[in-house]
Protein backbone atom coordinates (compact mmCIF):
# COMPACT_ATOMS: atom_id res chain seq x y z
CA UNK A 1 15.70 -0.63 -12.54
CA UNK A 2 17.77 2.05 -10.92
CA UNK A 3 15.88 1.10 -7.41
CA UNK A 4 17.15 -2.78 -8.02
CA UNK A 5 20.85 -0.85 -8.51
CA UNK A 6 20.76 1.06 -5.68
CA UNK A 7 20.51 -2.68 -3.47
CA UNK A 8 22.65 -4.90 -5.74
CA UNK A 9 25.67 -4.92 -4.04
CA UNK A 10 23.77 -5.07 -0.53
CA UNK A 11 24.33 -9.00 0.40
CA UNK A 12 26.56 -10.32 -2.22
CA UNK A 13 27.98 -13.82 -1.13
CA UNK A 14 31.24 -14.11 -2.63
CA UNK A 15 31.27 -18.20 -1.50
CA UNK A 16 28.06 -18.90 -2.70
CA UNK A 17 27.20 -16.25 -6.12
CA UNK A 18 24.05 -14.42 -5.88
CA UNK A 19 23.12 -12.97 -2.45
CA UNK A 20 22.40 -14.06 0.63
CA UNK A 21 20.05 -11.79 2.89
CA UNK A 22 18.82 -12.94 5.99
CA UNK A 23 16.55 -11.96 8.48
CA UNK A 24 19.01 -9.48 11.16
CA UNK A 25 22.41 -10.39 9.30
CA UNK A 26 24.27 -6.61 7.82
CA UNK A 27 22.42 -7.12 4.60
CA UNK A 28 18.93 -7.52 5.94
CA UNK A 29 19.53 -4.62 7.98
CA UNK A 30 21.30 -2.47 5.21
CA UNK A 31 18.22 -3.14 2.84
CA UNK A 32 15.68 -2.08 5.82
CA UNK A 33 16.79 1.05 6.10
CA UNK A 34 17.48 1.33 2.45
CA UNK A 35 13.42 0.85 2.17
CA UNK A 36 12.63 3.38 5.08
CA UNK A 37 14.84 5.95 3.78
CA UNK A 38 13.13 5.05 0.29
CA UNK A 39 9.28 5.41 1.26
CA UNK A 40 10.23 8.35 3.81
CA UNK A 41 11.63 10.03 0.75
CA UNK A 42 7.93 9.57 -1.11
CA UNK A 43 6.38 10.91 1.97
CA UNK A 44 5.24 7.76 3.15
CA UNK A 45 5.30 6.58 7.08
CA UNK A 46 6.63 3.90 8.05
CA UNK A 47 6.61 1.64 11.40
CA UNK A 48 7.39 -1.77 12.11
CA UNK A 49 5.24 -4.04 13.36
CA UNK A 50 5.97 -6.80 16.55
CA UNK A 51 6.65 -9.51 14.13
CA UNK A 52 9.61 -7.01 12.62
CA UNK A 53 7.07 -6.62 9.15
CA UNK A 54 7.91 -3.14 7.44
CA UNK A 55 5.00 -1.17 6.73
CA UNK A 56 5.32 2.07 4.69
CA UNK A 57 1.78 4.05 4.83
CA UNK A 58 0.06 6.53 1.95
CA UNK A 59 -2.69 8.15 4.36
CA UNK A 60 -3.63 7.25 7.50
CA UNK A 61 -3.92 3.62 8.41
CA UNK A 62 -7.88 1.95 8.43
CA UNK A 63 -9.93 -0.09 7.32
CA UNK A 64 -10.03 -1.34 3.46
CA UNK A 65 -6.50 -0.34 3.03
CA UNK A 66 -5.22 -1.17 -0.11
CA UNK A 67 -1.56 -3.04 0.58
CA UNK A 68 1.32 -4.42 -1.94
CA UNK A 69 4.47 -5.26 -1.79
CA UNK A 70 6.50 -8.57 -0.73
CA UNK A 71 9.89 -8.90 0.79
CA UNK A 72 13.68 -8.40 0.64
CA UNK A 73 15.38 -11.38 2.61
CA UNK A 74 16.88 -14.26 -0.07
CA UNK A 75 17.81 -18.09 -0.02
CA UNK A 76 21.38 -18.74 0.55
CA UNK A 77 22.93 -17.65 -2.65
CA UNK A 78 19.55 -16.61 -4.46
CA UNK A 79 18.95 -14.39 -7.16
CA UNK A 80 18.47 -10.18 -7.04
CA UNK A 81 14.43 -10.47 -8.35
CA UNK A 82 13.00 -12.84 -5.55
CA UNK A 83 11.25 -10.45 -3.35
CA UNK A 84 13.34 -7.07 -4.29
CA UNK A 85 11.28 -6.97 -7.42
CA UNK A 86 8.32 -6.90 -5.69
CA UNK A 87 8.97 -4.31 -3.15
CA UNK A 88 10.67 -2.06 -5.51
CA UNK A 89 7.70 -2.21 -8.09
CA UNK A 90 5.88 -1.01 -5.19
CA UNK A 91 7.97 2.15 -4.75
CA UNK A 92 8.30 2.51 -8.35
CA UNK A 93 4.06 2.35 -8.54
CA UNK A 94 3.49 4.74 -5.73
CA UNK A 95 5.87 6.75 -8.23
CA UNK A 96 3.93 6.50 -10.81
CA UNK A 97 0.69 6.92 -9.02
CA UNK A 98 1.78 10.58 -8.17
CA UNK A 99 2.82 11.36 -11.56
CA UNK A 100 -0.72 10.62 -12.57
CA UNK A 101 -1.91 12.99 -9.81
CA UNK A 102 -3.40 10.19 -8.30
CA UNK A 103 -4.86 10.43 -4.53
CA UNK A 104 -6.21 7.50 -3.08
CA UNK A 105 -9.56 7.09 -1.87
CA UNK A 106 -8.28 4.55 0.59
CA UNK A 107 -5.52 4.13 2.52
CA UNK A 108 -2.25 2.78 0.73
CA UNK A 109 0.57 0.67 1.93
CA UNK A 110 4.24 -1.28 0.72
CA UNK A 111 4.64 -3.47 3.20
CA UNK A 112 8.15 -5.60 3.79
CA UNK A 113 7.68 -9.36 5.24
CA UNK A 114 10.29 -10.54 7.23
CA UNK A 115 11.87 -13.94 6.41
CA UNK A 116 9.78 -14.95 3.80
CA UNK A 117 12.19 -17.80 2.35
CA UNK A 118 13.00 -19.27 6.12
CA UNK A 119 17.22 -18.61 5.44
CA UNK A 120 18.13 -18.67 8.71
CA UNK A 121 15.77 -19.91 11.47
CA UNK A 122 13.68 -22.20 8.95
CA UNK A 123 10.17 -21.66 8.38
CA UNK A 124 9.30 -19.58 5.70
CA UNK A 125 6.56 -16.25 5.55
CA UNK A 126 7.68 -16.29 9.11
CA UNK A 127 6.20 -12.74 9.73
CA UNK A 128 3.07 -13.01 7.86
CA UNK A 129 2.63 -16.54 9.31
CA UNK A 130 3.26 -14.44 13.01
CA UNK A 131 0.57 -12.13 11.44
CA UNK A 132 -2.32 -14.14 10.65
CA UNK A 133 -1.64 -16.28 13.84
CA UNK A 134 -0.78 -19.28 11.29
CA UNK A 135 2.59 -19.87 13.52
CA UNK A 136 2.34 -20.30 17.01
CA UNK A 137 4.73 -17.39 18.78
CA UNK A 138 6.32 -20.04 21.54
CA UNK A 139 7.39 -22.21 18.43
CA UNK A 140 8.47 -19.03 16.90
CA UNK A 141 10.45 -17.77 20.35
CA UNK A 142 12.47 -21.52 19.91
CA UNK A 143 13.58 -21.30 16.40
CA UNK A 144 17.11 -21.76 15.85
CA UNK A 145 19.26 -20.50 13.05
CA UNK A 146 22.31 -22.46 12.17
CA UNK A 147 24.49 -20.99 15.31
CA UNK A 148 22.09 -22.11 17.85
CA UNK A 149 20.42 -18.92 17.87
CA UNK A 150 16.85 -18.57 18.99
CA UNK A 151 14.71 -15.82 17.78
CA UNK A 152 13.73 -15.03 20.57
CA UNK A 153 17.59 -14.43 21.75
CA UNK A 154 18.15 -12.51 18.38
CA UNK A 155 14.73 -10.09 19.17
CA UNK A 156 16.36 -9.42 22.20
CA UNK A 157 19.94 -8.64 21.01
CA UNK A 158 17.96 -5.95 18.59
CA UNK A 159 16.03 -4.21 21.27
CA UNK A 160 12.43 -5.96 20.47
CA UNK A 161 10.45 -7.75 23.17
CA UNK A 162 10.26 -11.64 22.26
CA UNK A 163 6.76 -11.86 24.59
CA UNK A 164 4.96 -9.33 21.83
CA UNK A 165 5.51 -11.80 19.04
CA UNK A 166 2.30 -13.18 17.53
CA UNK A 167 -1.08 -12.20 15.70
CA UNK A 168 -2.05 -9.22 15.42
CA UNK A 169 -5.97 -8.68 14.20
CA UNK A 170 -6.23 -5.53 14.55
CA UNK A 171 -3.55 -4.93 11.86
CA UNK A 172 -4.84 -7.91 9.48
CA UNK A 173 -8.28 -6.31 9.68
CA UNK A 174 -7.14 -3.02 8.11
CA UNK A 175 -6.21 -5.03 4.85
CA UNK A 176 -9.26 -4.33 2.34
CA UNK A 177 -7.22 -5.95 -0.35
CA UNK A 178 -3.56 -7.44 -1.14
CA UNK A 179 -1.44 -7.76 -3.96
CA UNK A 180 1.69 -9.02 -4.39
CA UNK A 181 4.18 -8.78 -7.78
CA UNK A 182 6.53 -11.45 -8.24
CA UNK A 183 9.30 -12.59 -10.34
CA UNK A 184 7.83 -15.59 -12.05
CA UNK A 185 9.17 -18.56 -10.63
CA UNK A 186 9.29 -21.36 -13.35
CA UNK A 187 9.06 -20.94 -17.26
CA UNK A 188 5.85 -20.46 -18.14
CA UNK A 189 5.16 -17.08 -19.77
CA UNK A 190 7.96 -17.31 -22.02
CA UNK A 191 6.44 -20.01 -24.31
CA UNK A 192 3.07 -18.00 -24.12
CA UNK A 193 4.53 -14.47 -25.35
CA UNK A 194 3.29 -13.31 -22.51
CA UNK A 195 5.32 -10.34 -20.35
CA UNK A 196 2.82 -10.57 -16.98
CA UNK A 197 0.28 -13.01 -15.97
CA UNK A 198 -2.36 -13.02 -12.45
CA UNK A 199 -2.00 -15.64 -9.81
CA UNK A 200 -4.75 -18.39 -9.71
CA UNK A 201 -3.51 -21.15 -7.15
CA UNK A 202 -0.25 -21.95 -5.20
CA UNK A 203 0.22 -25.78 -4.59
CA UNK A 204 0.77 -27.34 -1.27
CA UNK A 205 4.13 -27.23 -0.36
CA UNK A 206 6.21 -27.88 3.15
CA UNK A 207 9.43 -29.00 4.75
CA UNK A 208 10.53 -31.96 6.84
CA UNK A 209 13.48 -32.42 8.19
CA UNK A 210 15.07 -36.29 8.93
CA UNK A 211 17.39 -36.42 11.71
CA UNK A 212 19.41 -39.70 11.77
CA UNK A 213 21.39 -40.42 14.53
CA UNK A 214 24.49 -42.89 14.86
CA UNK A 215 27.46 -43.12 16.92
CA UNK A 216 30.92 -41.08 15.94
CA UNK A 217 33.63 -43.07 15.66
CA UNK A 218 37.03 -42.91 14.08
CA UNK A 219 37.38 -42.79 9.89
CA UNK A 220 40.41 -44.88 9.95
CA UNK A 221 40.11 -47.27 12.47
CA UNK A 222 36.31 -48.05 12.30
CA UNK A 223 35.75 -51.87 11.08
CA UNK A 224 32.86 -51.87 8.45
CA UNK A 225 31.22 -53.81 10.52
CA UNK A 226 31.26 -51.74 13.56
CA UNK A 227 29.85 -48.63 11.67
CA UNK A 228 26.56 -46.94 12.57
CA UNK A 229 27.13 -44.41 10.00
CA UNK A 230 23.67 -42.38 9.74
CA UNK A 231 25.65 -41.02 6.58
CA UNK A 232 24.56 -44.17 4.62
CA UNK A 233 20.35 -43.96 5.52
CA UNK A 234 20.61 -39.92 4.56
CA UNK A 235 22.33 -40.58 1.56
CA UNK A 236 19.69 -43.56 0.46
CA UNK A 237 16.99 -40.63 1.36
CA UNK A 238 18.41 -38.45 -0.80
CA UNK A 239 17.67 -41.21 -4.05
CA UNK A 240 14.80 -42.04 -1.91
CA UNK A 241 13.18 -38.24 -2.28
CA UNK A 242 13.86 -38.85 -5.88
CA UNK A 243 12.26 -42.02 -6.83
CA UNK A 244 9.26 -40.94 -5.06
CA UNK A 245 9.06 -37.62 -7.49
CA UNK A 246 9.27 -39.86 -10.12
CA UNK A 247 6.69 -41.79 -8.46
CA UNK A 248 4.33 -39.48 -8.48
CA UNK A 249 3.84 -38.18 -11.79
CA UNK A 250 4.90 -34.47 -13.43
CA UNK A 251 2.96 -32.33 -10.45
CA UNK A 252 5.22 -33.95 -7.85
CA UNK A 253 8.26 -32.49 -6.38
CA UNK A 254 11.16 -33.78 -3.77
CA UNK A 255 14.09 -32.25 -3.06
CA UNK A 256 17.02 -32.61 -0.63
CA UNK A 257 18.55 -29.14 -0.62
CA UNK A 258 20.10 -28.87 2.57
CA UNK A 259 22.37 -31.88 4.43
CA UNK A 260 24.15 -30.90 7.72
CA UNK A 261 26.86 -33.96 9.28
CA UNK A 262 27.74 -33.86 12.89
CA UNK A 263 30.22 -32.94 13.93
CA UNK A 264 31.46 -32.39 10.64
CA UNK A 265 35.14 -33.51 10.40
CA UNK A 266 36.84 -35.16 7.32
CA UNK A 267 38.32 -37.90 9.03
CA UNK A 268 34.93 -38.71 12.17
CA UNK A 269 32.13 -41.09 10.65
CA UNK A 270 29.28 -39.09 12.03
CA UNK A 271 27.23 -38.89 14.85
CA UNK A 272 24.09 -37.07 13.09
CA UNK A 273 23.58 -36.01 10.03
CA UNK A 274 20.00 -34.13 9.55
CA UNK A 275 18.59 -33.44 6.22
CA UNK A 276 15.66 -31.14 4.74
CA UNK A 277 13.09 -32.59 2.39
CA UNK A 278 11.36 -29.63 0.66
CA UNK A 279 7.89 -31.59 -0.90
CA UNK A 280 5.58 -29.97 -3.18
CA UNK A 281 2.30 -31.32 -5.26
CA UNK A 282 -1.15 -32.30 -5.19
CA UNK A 283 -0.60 -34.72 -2.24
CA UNK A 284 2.77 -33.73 -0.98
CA UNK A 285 2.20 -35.98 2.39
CA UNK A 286 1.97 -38.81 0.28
CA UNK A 287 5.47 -37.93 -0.94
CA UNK A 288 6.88 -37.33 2.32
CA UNK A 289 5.43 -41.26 3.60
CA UNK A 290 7.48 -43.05 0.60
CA UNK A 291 10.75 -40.90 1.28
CA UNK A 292 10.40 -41.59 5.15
CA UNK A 293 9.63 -44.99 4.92
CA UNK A 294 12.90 -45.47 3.03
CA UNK A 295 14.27 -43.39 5.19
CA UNK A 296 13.93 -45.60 8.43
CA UNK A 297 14.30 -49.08 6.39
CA UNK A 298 17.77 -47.73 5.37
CA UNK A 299 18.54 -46.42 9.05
CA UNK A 300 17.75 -49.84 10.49
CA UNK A 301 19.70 -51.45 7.97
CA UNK A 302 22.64 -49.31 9.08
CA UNK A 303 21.84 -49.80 13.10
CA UNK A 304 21.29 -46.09 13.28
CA UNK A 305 17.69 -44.29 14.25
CA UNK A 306 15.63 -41.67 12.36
CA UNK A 307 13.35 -38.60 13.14
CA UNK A 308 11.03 -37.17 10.72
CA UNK A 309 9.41 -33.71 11.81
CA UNK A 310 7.51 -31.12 9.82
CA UNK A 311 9.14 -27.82 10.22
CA UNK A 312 6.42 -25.65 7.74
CA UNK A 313 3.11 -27.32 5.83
CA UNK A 314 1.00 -24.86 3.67
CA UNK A 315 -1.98 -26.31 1.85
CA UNK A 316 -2.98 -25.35 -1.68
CA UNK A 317 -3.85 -21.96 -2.43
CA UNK A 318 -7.04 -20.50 -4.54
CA UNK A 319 -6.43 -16.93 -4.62
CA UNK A 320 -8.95 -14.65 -4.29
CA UNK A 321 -11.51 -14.87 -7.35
CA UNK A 322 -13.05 -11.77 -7.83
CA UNK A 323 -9.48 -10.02 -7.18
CA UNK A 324 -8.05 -12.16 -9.26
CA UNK A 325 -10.57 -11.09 -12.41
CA UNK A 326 -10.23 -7.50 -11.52
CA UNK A 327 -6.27 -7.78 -11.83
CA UNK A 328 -6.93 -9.84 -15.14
CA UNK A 329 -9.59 -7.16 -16.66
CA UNK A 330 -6.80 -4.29 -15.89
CA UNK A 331 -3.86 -5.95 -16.96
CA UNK A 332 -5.12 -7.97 -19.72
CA UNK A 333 -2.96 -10.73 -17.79
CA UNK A 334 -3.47 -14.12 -18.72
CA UNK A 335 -3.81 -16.52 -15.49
CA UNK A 336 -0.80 -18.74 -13.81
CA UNK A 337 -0.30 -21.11 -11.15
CA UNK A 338 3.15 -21.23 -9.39
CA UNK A 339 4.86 -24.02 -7.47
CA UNK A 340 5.92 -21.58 -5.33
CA UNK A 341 5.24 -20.19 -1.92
CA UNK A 342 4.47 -16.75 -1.15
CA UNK A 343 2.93 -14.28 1.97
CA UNK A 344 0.02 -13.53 -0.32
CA UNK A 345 -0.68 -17.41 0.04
CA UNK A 346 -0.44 -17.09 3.78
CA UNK A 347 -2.55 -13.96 3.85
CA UNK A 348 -5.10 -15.35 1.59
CA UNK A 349 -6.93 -17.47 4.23
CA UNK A 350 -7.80 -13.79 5.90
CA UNK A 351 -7.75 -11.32 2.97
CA UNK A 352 -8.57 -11.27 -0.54
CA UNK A 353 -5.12 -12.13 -2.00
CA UNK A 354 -3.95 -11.67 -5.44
CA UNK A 355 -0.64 -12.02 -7.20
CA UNK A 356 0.91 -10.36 -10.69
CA UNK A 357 4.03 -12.31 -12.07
CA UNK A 358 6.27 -10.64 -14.16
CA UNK A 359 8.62 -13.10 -16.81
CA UNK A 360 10.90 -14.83 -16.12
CA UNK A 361 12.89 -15.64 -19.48
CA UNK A 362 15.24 -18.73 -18.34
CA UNK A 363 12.62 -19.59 -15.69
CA UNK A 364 15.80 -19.89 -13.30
CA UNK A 365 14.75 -19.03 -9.84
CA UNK A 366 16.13 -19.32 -6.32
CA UNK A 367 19.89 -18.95 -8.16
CA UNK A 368 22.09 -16.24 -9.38
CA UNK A 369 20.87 -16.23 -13.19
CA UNK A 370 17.27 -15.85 -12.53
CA UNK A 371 16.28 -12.88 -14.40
CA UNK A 372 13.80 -10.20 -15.72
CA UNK A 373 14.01 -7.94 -18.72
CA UNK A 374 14.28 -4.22 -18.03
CA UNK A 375 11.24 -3.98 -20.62
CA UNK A 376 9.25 -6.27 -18.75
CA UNK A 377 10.21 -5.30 -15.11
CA UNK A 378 8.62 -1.80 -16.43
CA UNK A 379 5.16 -3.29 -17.45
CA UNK A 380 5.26 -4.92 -14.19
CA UNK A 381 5.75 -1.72 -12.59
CA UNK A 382 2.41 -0.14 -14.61
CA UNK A 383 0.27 -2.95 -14.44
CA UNK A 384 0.81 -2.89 -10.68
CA UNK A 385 0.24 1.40 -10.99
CA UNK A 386 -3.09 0.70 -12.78
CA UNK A 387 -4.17 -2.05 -10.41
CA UNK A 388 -3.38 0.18 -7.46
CA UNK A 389 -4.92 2.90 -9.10
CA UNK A 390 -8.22 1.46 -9.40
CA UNK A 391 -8.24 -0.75 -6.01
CA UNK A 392 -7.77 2.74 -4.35
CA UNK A 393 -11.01 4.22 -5.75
């Protein structure tokens, strides 16, 4: 828990609660060299790899390395476990793997992922999608953050060469194994008397965004009947996205998080107003056709257009088997599936994969009050030990 101190004030958002940490904002950059300075101190070596992924080395790297960790960015206003937890169980395990006199057989890593929750230029597990070659690097290059921003303008503003973004094999083959420890994400272990549980599946999951476009005209003096206000068709989306959850039984989810009005002024009917549908289920295309049909029959109701574009789609997730049922036979971990996206979803197409979730009393994620006992943030960290431990035989 001291580790999680040492980083709580790092990205506070005073507007917002919680913490927002994005990829190259002052916090994202504080809590990278917080984690350098951290493994360096444990004798570990770290570089950083063309997709700006942290990787902190125990031995030299090669083949059938044994890697963990997860990452450190946040959503807007998210809570201090998401990712942190992860990465500092890591530490915290390496720790406790020296204590035990431990010396790996195999090489070790704690690895970082950049922009795992997509904060500011949109698509999330950007660097392990860049990785595993999941994410095309000229899409990459073009995304935008909120300013306009391309990441390929911000690599360059931070000294890295945009051209070297992309898959890297090489590195991906040197991963024997993978495990990630996570918050839990939902309220599931709670009910169960359970402290930790081992990843089984992660649903499909993706995000659209809906442009609709109208004309800007004047609050006051607009006639109703002169509107085009794409206002109206996003706002019909938004009930839209939830009728279809309803829809489509207790798997589905829909959810308009994120609504952005052009230009933006108080007293201006809009010109644009785009939207982000995050969709999530057993079939969560079919949930994206209902909410963008009503999407376009409200636009053309209003005279206005709409444009529906994926932005990130990531099929459903089996984790690895026969990693999961060593992590289970270690731990004693009962088995979960999570809602939730992770890299260790991304990486499992490539690697064996495998996650440990630690509890997650309120369930609350993604928001200031999610939360993990002190008591149970410490079995995390020895479970994690004692799978490293033996993975490193």
């Amino acid at each position: 828990m001291r580790l999680l101190d040492d980083i709580a004030d790092i990205g506070r958002d005073a507007r917002r609660g919680g913490w927002s940490r994005h990829l190259g904002d002052d916090a994202e950059w504080t809590l990278r060299a917080w984690f350098t300075e951290q493994a360096e101190r444990r004798g570990l070596a770290v570089e950083t790899d063309v997709n700006l992924n942290l990787w902190a080395w125990w031995g030299t790297p090669g083949p059938g390395a044994v890697v963990t960790g997860s990452h450190l960015d946040s959503v807007p206003g998210g809570g201090a476990h998401d990712g942190p937890l992860g990465v500092v169980s890591a530490l915290r395990a390496v720790d406790e793997l020296r204590a035990r006199g431990v010396v790996p057989a195999r090489p070790l890593a704690v690895v970082v992922f950049a922009e795992e929750e997509g904060g500011r230029f949109g698509v999330p597990c950007l660097g392990s999608r860049l990785l595993t070659g999941a994410l095309d690097p000229d899409r990459a290059r073009d995304l935008r953050d909120p300013d306009g921003v391309s990441l390929a303008e911000a690599l360059t503003q931070w000294g890295r060469d945009p051209a070297r973004l992309g898959a890297e094999p090489e590195r991906l083959a040197l991963i024997g194994r993978f495990v990630e420890l996570h918050v839990e994400q939902g309220r599931a272990l709670a009910p169960r008397g359970e402290a930790l549980a081992v990843g089984s599946t992660i649903v499909a999951h993706g995000r659209w965004r809906l442009s609709f476009l109208g004309r800007a005209d004047h609050a006051g003096t607009t006639r109703l009947d002169d509107r085009r206000d794409p206002m109206l068709p996003a706002a019909a989306t938004v009930l839209a996205a939830r009728a279809a959850m309803a829809h489509h039984g207790d798997e589905a989810r829909a959810t308009v998080g994120r609504l952005h009005a052009v230009p933006g002024g108080t007293n201006v009917v809009a010109s644009r107003v785009d939207l982000w549908l995050d969709a999530r289920g057993p079939l969560p295309q079919t949930l994206v056709d209902d909410v963008a049909a009503a999407a376009y029959a409200a636009a053309a109701d209003e005279g206005c257009t709409v444009e529906v574009r994926a932005e990130s789609v990531s099929d459903a997730v089996t984790l690895d088997a026969a990693l999961a049922d060593t992590l289970a036979a270690v731990t004693g971990a009962g088995r979960l599936a999570t809602a939730a996206g992770h890299d260790a979803g991304v990486l499992a197409a490539h690697v064996p994969a495998g996650m440990l979730h630690v509890r997650n009393p309120t369930g609350v994620s993604h928001a200031p009050d999610e939360h993990a006992d002190d008591a149970d943030v410490e079995a995390g960290v020895r479970a994690l030990a004692d799978v490293l431990e033996v993975l490193c035989r």
